[in-house]
N, C-alpha and C. Protein backbone atom coordinates (compact mmCIF):
# COMPACT_ATOMS: atom_id res chain seq x y z
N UNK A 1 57.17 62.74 92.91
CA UNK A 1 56.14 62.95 93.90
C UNK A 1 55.74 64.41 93.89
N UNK A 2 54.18 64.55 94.04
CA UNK A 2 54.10 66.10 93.71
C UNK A 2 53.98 66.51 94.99
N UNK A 3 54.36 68.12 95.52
CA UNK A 3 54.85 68.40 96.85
C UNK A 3 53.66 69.22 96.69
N UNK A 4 53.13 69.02 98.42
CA UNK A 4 51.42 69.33 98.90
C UNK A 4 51.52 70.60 98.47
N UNK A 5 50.95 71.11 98.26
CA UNK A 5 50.32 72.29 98.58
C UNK A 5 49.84 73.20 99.82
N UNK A 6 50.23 74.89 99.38
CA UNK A 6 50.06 75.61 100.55
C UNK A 6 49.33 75.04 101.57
N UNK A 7 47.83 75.46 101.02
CA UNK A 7 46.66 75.13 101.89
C UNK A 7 46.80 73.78 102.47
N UNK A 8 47.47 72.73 101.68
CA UNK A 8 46.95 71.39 102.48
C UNK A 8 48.31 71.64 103.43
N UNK A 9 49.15 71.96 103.54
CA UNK A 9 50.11 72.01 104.35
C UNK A 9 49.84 72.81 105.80
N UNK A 10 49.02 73.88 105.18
CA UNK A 10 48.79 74.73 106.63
C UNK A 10 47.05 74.13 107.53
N UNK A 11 46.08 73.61 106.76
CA UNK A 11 45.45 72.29 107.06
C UNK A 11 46.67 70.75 107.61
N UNK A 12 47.20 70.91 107.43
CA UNK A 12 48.20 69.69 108.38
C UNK A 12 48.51 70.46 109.50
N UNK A 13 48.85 71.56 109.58
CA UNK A 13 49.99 71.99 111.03
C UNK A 13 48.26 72.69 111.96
N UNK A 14 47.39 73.24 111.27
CA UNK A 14 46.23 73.87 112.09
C UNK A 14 45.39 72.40 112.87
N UNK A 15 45.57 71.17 112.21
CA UNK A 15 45.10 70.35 112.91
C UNK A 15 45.98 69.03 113.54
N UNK A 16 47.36 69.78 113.73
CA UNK A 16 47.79 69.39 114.47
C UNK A 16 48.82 68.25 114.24
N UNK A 17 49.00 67.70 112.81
CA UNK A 17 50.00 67.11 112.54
C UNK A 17 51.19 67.22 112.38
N UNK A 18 51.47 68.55 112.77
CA UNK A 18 53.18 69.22 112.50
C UNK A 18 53.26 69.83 114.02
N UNK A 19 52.78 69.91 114.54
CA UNK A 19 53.06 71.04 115.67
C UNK A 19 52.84 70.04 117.36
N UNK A 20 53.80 70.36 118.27
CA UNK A 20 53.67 69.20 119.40
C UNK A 20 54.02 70.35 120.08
N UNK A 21 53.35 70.68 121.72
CA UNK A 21 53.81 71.15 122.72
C UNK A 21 54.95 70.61 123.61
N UNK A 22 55.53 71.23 124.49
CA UNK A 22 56.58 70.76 125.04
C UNK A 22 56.25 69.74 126.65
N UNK A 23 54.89 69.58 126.54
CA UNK A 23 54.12 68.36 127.21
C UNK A 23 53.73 67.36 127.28
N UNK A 24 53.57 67.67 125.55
CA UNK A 24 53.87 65.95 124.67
C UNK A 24 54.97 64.93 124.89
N UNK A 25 54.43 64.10 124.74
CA UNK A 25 55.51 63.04 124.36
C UNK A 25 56.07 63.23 122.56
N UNK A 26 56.51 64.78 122.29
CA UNK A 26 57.28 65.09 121.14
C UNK A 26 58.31 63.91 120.74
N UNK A 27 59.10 63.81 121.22
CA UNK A 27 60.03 62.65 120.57
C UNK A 27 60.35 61.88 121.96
N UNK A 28 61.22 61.11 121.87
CA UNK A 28 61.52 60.27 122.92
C UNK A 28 62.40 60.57 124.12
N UNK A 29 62.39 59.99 124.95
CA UNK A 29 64.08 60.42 126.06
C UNK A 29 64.80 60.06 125.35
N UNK A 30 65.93 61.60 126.09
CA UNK A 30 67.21 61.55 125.13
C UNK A 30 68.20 60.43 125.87
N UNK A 31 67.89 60.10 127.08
CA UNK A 31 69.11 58.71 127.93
C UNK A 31 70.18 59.85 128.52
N UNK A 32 70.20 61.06 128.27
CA UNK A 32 70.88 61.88 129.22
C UNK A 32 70.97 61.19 130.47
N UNK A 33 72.57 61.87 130.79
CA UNK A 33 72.86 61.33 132.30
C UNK A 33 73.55 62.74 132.56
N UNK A 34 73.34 62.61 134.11
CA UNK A 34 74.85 63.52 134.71
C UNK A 34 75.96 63.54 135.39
N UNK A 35 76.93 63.84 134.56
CA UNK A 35 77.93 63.24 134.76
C UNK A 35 78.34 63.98 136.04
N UNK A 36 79.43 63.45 136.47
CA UNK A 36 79.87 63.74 138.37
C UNK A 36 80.59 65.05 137.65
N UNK A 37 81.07 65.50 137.14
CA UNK A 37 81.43 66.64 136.85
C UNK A 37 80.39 67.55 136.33
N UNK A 38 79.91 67.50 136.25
CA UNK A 38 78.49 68.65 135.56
C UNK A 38 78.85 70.13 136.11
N UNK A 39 78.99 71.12 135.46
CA UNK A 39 79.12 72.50 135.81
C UNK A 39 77.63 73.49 135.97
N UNK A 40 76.69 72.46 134.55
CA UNK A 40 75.78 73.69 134.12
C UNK A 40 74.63 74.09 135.17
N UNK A 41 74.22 75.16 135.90
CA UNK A 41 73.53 75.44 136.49
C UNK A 41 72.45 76.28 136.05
N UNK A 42 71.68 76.53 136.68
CA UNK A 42 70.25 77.59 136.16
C UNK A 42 71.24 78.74 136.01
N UNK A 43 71.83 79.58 136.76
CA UNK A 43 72.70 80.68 136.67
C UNK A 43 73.45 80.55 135.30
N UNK A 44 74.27 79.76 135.33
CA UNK A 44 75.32 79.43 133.92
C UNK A 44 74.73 78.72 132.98
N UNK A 45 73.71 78.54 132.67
CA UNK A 45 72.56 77.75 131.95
C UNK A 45 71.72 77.70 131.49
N UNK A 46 70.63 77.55 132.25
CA UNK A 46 69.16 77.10 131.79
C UNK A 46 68.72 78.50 131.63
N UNK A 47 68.83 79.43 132.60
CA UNK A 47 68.09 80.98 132.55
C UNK A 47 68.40 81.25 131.18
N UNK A 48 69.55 81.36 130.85
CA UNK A 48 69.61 81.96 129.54
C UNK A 48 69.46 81.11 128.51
N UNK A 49 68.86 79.87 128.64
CA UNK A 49 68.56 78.83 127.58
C UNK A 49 67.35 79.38 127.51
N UNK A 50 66.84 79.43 128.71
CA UNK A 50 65.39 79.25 128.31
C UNK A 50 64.73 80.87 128.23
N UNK A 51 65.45 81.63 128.34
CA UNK A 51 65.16 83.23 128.03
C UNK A 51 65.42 83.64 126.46
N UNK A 52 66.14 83.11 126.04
CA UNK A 52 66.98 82.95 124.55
C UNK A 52 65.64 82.01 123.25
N UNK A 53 65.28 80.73 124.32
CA UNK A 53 64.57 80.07 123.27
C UNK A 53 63.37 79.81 123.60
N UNK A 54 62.44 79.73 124.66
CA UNK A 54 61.40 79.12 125.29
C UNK A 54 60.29 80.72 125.59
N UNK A 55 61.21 81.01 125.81
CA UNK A 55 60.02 82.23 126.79
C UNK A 55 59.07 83.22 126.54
N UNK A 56 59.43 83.04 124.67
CA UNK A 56 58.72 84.19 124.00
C UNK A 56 57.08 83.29 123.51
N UNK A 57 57.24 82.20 124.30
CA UNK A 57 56.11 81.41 123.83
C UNK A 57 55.26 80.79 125.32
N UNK A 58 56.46 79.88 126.61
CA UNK A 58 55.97 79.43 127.43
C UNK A 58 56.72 80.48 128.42
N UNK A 59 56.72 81.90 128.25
CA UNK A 59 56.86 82.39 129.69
C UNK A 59 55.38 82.89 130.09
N UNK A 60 55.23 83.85 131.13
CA UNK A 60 54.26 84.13 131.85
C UNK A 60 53.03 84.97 130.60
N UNK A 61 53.89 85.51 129.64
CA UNK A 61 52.68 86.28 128.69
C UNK A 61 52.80 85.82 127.17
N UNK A 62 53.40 84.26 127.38
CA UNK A 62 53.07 84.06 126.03
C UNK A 62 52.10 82.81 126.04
N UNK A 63 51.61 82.87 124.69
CA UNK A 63 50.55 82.42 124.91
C UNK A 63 51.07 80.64 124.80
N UNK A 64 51.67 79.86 125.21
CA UNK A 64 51.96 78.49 125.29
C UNK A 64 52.02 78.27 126.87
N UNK A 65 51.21 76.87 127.16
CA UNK A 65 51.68 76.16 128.36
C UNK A 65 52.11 75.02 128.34
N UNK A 66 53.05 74.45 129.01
CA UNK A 66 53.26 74.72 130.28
C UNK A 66 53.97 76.14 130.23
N UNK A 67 54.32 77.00 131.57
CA UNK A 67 54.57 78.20 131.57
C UNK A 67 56.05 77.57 132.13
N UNK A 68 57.61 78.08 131.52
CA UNK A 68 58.60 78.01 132.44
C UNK A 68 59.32 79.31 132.77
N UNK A 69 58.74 80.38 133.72
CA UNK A 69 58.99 81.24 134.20
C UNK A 69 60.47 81.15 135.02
N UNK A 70 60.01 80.09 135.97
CA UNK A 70 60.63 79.70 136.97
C UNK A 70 61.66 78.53 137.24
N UNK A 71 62.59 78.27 137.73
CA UNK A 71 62.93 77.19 137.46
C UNK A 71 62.39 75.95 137.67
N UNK A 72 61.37 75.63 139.29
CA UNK A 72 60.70 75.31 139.65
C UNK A 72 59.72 74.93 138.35
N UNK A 73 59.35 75.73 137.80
CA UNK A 73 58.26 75.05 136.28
C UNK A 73 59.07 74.23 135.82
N UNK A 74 60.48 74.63 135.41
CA UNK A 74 61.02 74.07 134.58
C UNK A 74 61.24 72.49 135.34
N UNK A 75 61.68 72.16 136.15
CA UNK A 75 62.38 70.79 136.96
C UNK A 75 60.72 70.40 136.67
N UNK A 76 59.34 70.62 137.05
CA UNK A 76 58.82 70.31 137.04
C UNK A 76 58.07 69.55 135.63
N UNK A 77 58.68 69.88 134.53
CA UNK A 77 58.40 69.86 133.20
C UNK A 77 59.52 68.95 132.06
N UNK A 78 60.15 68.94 133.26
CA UNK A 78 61.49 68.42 132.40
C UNK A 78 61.20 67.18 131.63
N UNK A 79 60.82 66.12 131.95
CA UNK A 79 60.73 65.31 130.86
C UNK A 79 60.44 65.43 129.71
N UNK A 80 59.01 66.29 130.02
CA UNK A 80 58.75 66.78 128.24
C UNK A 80 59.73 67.34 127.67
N UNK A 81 60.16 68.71 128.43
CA UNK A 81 60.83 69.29 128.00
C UNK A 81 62.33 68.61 126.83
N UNK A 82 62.98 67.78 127.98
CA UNK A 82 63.51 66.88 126.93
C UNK A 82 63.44 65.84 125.84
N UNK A 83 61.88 65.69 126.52
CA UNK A 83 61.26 64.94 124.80
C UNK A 83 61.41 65.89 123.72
N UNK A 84 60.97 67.14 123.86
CA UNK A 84 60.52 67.77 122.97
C UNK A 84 61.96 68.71 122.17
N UNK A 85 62.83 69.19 123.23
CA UNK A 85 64.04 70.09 122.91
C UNK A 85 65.74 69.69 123.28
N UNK A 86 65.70 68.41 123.94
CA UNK A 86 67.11 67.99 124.21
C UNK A 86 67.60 67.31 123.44
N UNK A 87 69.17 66.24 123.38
CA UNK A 87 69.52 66.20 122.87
C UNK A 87 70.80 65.02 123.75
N UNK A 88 70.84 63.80 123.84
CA UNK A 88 71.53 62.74 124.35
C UNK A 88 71.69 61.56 123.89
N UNK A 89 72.10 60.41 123.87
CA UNK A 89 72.67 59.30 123.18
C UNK A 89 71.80 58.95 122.33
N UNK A 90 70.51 58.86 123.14
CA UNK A 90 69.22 57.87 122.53
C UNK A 90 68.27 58.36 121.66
N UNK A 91 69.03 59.84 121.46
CA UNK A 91 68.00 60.75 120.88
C UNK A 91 68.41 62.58 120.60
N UNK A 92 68.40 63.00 119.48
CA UNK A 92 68.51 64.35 119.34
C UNK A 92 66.41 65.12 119.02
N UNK A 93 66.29 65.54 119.82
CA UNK A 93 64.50 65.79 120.12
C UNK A 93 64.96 67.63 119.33
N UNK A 94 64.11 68.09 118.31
CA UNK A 94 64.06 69.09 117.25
C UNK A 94 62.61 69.52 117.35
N UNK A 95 62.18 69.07 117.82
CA UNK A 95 60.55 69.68 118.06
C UNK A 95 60.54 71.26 118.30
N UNK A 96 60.70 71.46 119.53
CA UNK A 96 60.85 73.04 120.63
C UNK A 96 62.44 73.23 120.33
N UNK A 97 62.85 75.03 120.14
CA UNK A 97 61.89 75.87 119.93
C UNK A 97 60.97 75.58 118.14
N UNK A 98 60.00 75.80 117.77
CA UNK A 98 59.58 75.56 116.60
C UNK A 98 60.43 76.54 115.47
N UNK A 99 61.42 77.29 116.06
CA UNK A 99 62.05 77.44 114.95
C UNK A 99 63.32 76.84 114.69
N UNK A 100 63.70 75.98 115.40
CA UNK A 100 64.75 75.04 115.03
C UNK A 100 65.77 75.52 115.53
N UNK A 101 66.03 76.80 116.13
CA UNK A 101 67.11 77.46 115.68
C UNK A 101 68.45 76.89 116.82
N UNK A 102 68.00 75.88 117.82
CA UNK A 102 69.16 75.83 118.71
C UNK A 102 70.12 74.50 117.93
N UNK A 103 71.14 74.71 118.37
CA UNK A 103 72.72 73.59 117.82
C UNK A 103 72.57 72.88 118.47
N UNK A 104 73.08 71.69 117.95
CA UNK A 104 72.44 70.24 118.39
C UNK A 104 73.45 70.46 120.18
N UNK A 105 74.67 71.37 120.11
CA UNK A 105 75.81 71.43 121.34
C UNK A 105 74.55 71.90 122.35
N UNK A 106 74.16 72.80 121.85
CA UNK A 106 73.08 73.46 123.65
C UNK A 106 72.11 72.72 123.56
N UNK A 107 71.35 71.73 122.63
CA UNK A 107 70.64 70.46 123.13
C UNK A 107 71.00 69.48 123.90
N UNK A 108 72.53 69.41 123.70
CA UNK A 108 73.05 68.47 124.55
C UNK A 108 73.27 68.67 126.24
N UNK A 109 73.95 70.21 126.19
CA UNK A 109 73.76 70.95 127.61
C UNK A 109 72.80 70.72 128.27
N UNK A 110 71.41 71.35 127.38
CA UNK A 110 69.68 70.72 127.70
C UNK A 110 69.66 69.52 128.46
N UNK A 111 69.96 68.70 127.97
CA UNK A 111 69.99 67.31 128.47
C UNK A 111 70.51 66.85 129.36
N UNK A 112 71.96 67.32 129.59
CA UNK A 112 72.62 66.77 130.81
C UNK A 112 72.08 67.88 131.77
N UNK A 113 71.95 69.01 131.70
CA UNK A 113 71.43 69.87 132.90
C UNK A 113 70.17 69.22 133.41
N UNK A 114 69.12 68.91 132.49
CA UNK A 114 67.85 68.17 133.12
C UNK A 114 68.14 66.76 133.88
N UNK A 115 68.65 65.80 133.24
CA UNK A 115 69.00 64.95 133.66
C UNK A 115 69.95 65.41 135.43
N UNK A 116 70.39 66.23 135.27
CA UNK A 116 71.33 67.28 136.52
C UNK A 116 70.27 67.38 137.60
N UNK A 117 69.11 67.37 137.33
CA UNK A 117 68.00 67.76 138.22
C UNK A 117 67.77 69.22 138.16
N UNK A 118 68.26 70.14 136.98
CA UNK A 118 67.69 71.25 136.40
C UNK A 118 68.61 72.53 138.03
N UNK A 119 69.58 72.32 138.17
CA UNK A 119 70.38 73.01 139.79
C UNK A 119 70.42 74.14 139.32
């Protein structure tokens, strides 16, 4: 099989066949639950999840929306969010961040913290 070419490759992602926001329905629910023990909080958690991987794109001056500044954005966003970047029974979601770079372990965190109601 001969492998596309530059141009037709960057013609795929400019119109949109490679690239999904974190509003999309990117991949599916992950079936995350939370368990009665759950520790992870915005404090021990999500802040630095989402300061680490999200923010240089959907915080207040980058150029992606939804914006998750706040946590409040975030609870508010969460489904996508876990379509697009979590990680639970029914599903490991690789979409967000677009550089791949998080371990499938803090996708999973992702998941049960949202499923957590994002605390």
């Amino acid at each position: 099989m001969k492998a596309p070419s530059l141009l037709g490759l960057a013609l795929f992602v400019v119109a949109g066949g490679g690239v999904s926001a974190c509003g999309d329905a990117a991949g599916q629910a992950t079936g995350s639950t939370c368990p009665s023990d759950s520790a992870l909080t915005y404090d021990n958690f999500g802040q630095d999840f989402f300061k680490t991987n999200c923010l240089a794109c959907h915080g207040s001056n980058g150029p992606q929306s939804p914006k998750y500044d706040t946590v409040a954005q975030i609870r508010a966003n969460g489904s996508g969010i876990d379509k697009a970047a979590a990680a639970g029974p029914d599903a490991v979601n690789t979409v967000m961040p677009n550089t791949g770079s998080v371990a499938e372990a803090e996708r999973r965190k992702l998941g049960e913290w949202l499923a957590c109601g994002a605390p």
